[in-house]
Protein backbone atom coordinates (compact mmCIF):
# COMPACT_ATOMS: atom_id res chain seq x y z
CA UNK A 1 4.93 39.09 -8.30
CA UNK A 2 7.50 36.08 -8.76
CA UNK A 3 10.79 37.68 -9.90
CA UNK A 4 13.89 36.15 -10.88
CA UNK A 5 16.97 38.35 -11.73
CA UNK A 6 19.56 36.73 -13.88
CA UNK A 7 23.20 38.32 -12.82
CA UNK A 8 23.14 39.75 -9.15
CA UNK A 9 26.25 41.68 -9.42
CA UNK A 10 25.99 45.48 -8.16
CA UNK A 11 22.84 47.26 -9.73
CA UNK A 12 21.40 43.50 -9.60
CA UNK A 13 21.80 43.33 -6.18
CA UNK A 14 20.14 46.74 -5.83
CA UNK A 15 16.77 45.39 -7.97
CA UNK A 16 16.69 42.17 -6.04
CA UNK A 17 16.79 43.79 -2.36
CA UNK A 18 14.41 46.58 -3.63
CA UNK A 19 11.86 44.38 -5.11
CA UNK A 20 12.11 41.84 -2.02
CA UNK A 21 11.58 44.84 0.17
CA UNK A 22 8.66 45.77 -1.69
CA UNK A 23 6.90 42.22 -0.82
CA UNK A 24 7.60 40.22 -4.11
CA UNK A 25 9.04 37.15 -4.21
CA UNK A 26 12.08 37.69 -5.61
CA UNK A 27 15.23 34.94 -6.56
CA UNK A 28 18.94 35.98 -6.64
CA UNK A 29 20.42 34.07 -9.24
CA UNK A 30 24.09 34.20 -9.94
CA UNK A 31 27.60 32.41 -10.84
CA UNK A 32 29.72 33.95 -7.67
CA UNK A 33 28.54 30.90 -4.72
CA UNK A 34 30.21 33.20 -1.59
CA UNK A 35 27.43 35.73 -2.92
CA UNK A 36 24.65 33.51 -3.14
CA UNK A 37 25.54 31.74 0.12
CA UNK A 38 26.06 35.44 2.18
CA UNK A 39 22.73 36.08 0.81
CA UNK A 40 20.82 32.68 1.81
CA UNK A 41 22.27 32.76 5.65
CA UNK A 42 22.27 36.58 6.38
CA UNK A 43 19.67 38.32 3.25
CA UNK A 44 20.76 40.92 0.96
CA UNK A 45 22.51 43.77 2.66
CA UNK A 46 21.51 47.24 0.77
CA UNK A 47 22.89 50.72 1.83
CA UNK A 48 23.45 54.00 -0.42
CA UNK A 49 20.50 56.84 -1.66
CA UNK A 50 17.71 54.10 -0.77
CA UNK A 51 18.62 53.67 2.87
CA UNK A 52 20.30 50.63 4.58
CA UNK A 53 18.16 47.55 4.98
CA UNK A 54 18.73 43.96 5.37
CA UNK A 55 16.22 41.66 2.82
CA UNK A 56 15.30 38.05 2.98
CA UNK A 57 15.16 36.72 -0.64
CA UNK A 58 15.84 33.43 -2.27
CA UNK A 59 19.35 33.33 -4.03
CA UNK A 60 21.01 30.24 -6.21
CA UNK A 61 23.13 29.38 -9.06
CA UNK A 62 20.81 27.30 -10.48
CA UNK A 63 17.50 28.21 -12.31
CA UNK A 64 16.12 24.54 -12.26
CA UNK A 65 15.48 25.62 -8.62
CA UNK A 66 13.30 28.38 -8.72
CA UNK A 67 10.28 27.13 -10.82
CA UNK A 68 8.66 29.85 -13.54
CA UNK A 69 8.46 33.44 -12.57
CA UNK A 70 6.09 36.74 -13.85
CA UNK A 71 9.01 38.77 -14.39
CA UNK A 72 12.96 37.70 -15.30
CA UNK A 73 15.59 40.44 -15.19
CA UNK A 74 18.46 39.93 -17.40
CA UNK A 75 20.94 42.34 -15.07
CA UNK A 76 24.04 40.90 -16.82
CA UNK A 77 26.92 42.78 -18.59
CA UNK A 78 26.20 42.84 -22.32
CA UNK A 79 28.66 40.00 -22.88
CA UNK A 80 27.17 37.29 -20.60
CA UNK A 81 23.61 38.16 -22.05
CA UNK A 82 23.37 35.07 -24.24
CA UNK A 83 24.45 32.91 -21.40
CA UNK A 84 21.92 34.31 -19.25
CA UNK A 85 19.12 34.04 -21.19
CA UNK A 86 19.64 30.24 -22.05
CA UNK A 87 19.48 29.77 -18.83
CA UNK A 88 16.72 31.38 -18.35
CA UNK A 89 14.07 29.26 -19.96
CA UNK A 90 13.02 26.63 -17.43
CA UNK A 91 11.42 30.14 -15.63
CA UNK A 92 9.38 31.12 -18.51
CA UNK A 93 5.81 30.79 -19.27
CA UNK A 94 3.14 31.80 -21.73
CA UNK A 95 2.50 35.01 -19.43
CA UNK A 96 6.32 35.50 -18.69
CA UNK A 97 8.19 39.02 -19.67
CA UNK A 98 11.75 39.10 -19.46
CA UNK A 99 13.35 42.35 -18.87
CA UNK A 100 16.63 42.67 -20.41
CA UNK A 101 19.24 45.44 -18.72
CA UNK A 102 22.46 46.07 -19.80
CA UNK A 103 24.42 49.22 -20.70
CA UNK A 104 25.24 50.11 -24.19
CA UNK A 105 24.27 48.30 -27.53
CA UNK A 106 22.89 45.11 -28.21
CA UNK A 107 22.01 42.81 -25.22
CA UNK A 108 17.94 42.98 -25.37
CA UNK A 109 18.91 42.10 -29.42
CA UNK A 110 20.86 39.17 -28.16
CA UNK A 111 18.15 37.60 -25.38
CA UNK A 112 15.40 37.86 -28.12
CA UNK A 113 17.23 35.48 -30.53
CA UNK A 114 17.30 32.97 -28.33
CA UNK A 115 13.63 34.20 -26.02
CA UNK A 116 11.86 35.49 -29.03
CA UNK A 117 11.31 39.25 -29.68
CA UNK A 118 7.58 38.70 -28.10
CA UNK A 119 8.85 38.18 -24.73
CA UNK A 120 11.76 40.62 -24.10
CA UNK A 121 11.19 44.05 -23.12
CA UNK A 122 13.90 46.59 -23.01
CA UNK A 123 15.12 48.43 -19.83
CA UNK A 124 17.97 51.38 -19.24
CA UNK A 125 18.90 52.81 -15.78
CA UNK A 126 20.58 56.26 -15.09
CA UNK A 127 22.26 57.96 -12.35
CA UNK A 128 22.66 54.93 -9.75
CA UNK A 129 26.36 54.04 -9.33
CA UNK A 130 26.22 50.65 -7.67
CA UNK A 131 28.83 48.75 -6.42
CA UNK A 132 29.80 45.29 -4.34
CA UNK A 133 31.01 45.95 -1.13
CA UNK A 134 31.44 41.71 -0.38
CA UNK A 135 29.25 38.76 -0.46
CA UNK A 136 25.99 39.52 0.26
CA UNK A 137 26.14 43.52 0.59
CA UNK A 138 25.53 46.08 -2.26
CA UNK A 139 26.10 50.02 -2.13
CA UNK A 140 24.62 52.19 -4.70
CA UNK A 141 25.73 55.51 -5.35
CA UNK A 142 22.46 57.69 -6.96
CA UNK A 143 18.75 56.95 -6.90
CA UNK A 144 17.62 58.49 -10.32
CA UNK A 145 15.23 57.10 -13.53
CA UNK A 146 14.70 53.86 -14.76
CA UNK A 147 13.72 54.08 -18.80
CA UNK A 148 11.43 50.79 -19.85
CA UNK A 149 10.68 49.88 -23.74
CA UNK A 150 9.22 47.25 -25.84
CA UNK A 151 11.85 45.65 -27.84
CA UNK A 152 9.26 46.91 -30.80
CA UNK A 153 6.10 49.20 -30.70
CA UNK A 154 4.47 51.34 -28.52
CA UNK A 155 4.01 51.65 -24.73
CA UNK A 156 1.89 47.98 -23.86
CA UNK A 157 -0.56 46.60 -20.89
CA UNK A 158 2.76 44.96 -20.01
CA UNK A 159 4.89 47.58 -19.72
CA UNK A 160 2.87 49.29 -17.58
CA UNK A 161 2.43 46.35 -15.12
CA UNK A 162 6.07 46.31 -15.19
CA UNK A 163 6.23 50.28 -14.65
CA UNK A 164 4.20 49.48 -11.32
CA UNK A 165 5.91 46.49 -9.81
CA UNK A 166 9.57 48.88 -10.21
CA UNK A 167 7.30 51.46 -8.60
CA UNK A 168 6.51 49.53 -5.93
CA UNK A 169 9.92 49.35 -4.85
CA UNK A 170 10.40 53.36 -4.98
CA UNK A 171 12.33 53.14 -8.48
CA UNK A 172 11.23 56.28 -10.70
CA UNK A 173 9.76 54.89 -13.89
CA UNK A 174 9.35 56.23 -17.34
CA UNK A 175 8.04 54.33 -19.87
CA UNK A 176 8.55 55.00 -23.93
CA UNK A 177 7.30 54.23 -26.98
CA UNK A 178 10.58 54.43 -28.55
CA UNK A 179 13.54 51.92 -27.15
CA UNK A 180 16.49 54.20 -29.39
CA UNK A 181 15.97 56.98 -27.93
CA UNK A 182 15.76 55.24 -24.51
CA UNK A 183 18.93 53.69 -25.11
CA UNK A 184 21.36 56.32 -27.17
CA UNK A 185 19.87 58.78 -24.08
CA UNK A 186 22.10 56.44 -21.28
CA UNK A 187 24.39 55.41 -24.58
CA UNK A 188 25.37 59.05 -24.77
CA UNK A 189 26.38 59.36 -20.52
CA UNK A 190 27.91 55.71 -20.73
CA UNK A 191 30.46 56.85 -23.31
CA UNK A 192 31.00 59.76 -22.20
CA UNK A 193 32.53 58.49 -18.28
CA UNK A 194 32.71 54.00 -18.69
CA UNK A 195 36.26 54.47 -21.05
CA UNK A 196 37.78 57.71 -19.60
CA UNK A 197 37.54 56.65 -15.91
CA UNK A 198 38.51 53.26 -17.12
CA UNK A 199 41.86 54.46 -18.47
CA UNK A 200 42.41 57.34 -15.82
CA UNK A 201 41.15 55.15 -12.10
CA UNK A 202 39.63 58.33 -12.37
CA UNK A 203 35.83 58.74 -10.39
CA UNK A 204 32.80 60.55 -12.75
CA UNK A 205 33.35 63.86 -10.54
CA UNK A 206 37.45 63.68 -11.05
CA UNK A 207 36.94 62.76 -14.99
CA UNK A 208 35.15 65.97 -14.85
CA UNK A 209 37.26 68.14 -13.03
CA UNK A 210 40.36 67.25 -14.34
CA UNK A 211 41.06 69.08 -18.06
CA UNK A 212 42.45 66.81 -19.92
CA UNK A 213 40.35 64.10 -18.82
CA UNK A 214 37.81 65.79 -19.79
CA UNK A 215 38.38 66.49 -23.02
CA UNK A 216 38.52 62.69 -23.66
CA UNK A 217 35.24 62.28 -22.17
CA UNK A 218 33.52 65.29 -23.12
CA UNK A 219 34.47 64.23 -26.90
CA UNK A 220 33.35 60.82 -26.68
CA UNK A 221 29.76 61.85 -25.60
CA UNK A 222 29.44 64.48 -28.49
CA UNK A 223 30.63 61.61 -30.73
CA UNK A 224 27.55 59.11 -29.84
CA UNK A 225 25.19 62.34 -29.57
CA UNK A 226 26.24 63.40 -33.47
CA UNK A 227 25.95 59.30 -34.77
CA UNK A 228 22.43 59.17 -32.91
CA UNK A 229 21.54 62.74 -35.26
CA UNK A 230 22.89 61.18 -38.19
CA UNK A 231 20.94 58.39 -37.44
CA UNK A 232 17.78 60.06 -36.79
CA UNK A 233 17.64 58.85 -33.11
CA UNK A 234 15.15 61.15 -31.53
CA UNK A 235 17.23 62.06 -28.09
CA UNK A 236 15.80 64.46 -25.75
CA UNK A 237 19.19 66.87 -25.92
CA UNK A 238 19.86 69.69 -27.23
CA UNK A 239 23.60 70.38 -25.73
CA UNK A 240 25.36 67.49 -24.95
CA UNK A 241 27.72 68.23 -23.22
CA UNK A 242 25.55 69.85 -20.67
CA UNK A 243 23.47 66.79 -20.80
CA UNK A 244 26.67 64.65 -19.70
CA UNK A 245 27.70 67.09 -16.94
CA UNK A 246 24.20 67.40 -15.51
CA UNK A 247 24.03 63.21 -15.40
CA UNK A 248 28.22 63.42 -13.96
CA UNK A 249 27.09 65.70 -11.04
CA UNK A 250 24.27 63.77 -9.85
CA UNK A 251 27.10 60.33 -9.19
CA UNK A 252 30.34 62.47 -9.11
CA UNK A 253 32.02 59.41 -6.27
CA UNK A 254 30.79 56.63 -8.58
CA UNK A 255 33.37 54.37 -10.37
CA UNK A 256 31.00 53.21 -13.55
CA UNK A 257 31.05 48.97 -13.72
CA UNK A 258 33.70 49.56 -16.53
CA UNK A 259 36.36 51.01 -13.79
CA UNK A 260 35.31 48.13 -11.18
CA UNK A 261 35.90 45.56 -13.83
CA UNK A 262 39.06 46.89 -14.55
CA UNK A 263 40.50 46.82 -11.11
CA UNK A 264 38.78 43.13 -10.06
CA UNK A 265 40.91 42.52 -13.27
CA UNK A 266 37.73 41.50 -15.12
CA UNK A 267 36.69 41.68 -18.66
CA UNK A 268 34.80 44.70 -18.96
CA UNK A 269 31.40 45.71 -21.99
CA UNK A 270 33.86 48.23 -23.63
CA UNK A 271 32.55 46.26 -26.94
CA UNK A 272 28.83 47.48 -26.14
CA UNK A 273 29.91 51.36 -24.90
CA UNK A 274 32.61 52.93 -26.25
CA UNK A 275 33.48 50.15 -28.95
CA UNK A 276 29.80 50.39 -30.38
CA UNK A 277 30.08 53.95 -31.59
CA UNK A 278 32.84 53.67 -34.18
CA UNK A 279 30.61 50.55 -36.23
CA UNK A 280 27.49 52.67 -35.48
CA UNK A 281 29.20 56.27 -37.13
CA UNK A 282 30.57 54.40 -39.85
CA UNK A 283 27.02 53.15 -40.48
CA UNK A 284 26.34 56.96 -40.91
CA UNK A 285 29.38 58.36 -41.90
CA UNK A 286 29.98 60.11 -38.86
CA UNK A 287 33.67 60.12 -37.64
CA UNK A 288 34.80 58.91 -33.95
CA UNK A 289 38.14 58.81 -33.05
CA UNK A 290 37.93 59.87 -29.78
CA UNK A 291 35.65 56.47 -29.15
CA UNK A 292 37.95 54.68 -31.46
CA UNK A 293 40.89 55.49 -29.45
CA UNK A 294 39.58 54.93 -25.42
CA UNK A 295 38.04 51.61 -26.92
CA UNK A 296 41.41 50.59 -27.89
CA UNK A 297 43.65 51.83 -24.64
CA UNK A 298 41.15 49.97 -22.80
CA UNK A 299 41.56 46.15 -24.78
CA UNK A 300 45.06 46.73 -24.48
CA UNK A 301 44.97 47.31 -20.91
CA UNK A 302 41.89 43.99 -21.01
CA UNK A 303 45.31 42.43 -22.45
CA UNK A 304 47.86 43.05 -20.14
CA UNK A 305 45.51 41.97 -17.12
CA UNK A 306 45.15 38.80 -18.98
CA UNK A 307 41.18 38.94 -19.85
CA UNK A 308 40.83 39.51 -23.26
């Protein structure tokens, strides 16, 4: 299959040297050029719960290069999503899906306005951890589920196509019939570690060792898990909590993306994660401070690096 992925930071980088691996023909496509150019002279260096491997794939900035491609991955943060997909449409055909991938609330929403709802499918990831080592070399931290969705209806032909080209690069796959609960399920472990370690430096194992870290965590995730009740979300938990804990210990060295932002002094999706729970509760009537409070320490501290 032709594949283009749209944002190769960390877990993009970890799709595109999977995939290539697996024999597809896949295309690197991102903004940062000492990336792209590591990965045109040298491949795509992968190491972590996969293995270590060096891949040959095409990279660019530029999608005018790479001609129309079976599958597009949208593995941008939530806020570049609309960017990203614009870009996107030279690669598209009649018979193209594009896979949109982003943490938190919104970003498949945001590539259908512009892609239409009939070509965007919806995919969540749990329990990998990745980050950027340099130009041209990834590192990913767990090796656990990846949760695919139509953007509306059922479980299609499509999806499972999709299902078994991610299979064919040794991702686990679960498909659903039902993209909420796909998403709250990650929605609920995002919120509970992206803010806290954000505002602590903290790792996912250190959030949860540490107390009083924990209660700022551990609150946050029972926060999303009672607006996704209230809003008749069907999640697969019954204790939160434990549901958090179990995801924590599977990744307890990973710094989530939100962390890593923070200290490459980057904007980070607090908007979609943490920020997305206080306008969803008050939707339902369900109260969350805890969420309103870490989304606020961390656009202050956005402010005094200078990116928000």
């Amino acid at each position: 299959m032709k594949i283009a992925i749209l944002g190769c930071g960390a877990m993009g980088s970890v799709y595109a040297a999977l995939l290539g691996d697996a024999g597809h023909e896949v295309w690197a496509i991102d903004s940062w050029l000492d990336h792209v150019d590591a990965i045109k002279q040298g491949g795509l260096r992968l190491e972590g719960a996969s293995g270590s491997r060096v891949v040959k794939i095409h990279a660019t900035n530029d999608t005018s290069e790479v001609g129309v491609c079976e599958l597009v991955i949208i593995a941008t943060k939530a806020m570049h999503v609309e960017t990203a997909a614009r870009s996107a449409l030279p690669l598209l055909d009649t018979h193209t899906t594009v896979l949109s991938i982003q943490n938190g609330l919104g970003g498949p929403q945001t590539a259908a306005k512009i892609l239409g709802a009939d070509k965007v499918a919806v995919g969540v990831v749990g329990g990998f951890g990745a980050s950027i080592k340099g130009p041209g070399y990834a590192h990913h931290n767990g090796w656990e589920l990846l949760r695919l969705g139509e953007l509306s209806g059922p479980i299609t032909h499509r999806l499972r196509t999709i299902a078994s080209t991610w299979e064919s690069g040794g991702f686990r796959v679960e498909c659903f019939d039902d993209i909420d609960q796909l998403v709250w399920e990650k929605l609920i472990c995002n919120v509970c570690f992206s803010g806290t370690c954000t505002i602590t430096g903290l790792t996912i194992g250190e959030v949860m060792e540490d107390s009083d870290a924990w209660v700022c965590a551990s609150r946050c995730a029972q926060e999303a898990y009672n607006v996704a009740i209230a809003k008749n979300i069907n999640v697969r938990i019954s204790d939160p909590i434990d549901y958090v804990r179990n995801f924590g210990s599977k990744i307890p060295n990973a710094k989530p993306s939100m962390l890593l932002d923070a200290l490459a002094g980057r904007m980070s999706e607090i908007d979609a994660i943490n920020g997305a729970i206080p306008i969803a509760g008050k939707e339902v009537n369900v109260q969350t401070p805890f969420n309103s409070a870490i989304s606020a320490l961390v656009r202050s501290k956005e402010k005094q690096l200078g990116v928000r």
